[in-house]
C-alpha atoms as a PDB file:
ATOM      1  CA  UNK A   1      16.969  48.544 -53.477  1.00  0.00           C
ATOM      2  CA  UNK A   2      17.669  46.963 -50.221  1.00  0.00           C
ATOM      3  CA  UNK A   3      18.063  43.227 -49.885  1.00  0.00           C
ATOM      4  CA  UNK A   4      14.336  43.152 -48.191  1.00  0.00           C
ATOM      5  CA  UNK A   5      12.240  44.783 -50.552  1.00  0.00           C
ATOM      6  CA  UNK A   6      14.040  41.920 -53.257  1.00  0.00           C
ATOM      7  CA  UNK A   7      12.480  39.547 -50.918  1.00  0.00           C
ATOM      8  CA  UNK A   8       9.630  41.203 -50.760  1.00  0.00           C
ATOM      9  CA  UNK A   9       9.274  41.392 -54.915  1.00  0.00           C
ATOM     10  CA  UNK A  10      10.622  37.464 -54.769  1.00  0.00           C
ATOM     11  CA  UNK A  11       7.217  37.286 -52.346  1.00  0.00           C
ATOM     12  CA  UNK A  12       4.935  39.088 -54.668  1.00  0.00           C
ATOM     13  CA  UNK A  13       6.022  36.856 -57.459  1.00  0.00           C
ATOM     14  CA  UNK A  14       5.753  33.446 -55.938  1.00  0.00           C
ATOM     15  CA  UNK A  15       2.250  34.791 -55.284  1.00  0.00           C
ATOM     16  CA  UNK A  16       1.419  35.658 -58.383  1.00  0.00           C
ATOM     17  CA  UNK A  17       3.015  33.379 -60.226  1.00  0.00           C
ATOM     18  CA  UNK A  18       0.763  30.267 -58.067  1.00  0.00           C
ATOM     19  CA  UNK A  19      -2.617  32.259 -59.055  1.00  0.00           C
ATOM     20  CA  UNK A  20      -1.888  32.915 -63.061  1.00  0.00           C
ATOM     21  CA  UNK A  21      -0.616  28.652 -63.088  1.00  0.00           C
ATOM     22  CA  UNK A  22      -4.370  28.054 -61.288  1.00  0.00           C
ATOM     23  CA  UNK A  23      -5.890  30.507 -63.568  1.00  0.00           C
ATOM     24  CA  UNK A  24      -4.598  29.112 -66.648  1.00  0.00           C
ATOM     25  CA  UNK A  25      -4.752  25.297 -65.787  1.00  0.00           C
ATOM     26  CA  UNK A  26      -1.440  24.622 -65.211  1.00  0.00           C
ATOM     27  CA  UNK A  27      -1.886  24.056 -61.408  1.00  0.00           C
ATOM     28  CA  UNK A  28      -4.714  22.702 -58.968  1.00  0.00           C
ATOM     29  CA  UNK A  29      -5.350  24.694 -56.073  1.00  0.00           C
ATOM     30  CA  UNK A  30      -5.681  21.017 -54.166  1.00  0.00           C
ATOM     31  CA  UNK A  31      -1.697  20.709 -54.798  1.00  0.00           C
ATOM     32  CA  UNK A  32       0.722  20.930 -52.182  1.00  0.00           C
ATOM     33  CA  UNK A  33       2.955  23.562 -54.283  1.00  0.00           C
ATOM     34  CA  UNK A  34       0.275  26.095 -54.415  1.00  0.00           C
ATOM     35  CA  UNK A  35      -0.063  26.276 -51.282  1.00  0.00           C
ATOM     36  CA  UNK A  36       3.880  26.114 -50.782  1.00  0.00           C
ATOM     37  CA  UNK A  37       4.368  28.823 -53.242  1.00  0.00           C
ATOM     38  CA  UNK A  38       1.983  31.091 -51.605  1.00  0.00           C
ATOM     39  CA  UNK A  39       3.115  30.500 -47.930  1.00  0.00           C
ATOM     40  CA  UNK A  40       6.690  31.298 -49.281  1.00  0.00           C
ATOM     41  CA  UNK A  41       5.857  34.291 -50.808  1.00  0.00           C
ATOM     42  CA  UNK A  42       3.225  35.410 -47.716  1.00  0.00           C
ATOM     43  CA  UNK A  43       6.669  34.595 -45.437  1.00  0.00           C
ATOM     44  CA  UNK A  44       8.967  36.736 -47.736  1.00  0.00           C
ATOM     45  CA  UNK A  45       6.700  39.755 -47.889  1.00  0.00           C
ATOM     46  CA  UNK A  46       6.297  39.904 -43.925  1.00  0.00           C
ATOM     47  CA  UNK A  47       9.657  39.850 -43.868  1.00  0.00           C
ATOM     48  CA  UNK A  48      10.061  42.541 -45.998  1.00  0.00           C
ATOM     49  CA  UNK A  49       7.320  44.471 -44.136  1.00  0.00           C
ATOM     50  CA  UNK A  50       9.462  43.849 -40.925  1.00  0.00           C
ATOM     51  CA  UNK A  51      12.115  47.048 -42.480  1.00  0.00           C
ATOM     52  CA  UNK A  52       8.956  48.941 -44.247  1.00  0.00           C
ATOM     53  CA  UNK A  53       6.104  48.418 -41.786  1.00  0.00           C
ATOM     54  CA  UNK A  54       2.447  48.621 -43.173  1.00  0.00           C
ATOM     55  CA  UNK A  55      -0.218  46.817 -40.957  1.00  0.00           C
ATOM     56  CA  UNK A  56      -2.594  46.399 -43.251  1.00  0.00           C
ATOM     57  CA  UNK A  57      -0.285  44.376 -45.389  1.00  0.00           C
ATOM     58  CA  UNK A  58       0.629  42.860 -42.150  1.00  0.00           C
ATOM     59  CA  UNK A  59      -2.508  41.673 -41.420  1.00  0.00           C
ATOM     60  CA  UNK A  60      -3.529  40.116 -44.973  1.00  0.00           C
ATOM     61  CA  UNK A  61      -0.063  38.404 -45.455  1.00  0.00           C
ATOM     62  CA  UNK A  62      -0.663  36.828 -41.594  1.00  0.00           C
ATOM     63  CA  UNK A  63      -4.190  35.852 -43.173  1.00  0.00           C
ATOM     64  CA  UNK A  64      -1.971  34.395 -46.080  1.00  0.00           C
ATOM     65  CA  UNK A  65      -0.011  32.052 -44.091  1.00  0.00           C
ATOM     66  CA  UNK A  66      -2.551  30.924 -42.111  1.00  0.00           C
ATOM     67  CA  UNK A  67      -4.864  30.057 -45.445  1.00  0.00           C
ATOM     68  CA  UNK A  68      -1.960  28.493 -47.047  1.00  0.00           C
ATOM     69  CA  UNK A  69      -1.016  26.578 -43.566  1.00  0.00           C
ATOM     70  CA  UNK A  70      -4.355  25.183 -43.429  1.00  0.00           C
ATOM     71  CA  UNK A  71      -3.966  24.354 -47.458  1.00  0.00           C
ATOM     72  CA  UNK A  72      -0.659  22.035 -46.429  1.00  0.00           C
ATOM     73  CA  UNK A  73      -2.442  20.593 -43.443  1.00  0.00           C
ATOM     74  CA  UNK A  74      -5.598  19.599 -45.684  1.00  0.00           C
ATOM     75  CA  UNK A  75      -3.049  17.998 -48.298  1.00  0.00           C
ATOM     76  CA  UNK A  76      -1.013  15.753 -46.125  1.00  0.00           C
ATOM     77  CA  UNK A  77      -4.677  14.864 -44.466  1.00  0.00           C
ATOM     78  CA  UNK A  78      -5.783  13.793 -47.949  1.00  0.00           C
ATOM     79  CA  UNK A  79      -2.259  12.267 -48.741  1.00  0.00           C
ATOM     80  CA  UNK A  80      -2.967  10.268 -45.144  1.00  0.00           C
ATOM     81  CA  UNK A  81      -6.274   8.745 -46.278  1.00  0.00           C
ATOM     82  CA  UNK A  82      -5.054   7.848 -49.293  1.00  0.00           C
ATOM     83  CA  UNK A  83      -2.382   5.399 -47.811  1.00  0.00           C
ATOM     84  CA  UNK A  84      -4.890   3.552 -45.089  1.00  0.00           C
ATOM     85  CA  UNK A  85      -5.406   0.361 -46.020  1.00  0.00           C
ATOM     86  CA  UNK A  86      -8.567  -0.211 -46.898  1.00  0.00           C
ATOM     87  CA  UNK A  87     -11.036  -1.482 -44.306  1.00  0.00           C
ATOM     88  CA  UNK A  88     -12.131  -5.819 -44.648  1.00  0.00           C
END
């Protein structure tokens, strides 16, 4: 096994392992570390993919990224509002 297709499997994991802890209650899909793990794993299977090229994998882990990008940028939004002070 070359050293990409571990991060590729380290990828495939992070993914996984982010959907079972939603699945089974132990994480909100609102938290910054789903979205973390997933745009991890997304980044380590396009690497991977880099050495084993597939482009329909390609295109659903670029998909990934993006989904989980927008995920971070809606949590630090949220985090933002959070902190205003409110309005006298």
């Amino acid at each position: 096994m070359h050293w990409y297709d571990i991060l590729g499997t380290l990828g495939v994991l992070s993914i996984i392992f982010a959907y079972a802890a939603v699945q089974s209650g132990r994480l909100a899909p609102t938290r910054l570390l789903y979205s973390m793990m997933n745009l991890i794993g997304a980044i380590l299977i396009l690497v991977s993919l880099a050495y084993n090229f597939n482009l329909a994998s390609v295109v659903i882990e670029v998909f990934w990224i993006l989904i989980s990008v927008w995920g971070i940028v809606k949590w630090f939004q949220a985090r933002r509002e959070l902190m205003k002070p409110p309005i006298e």
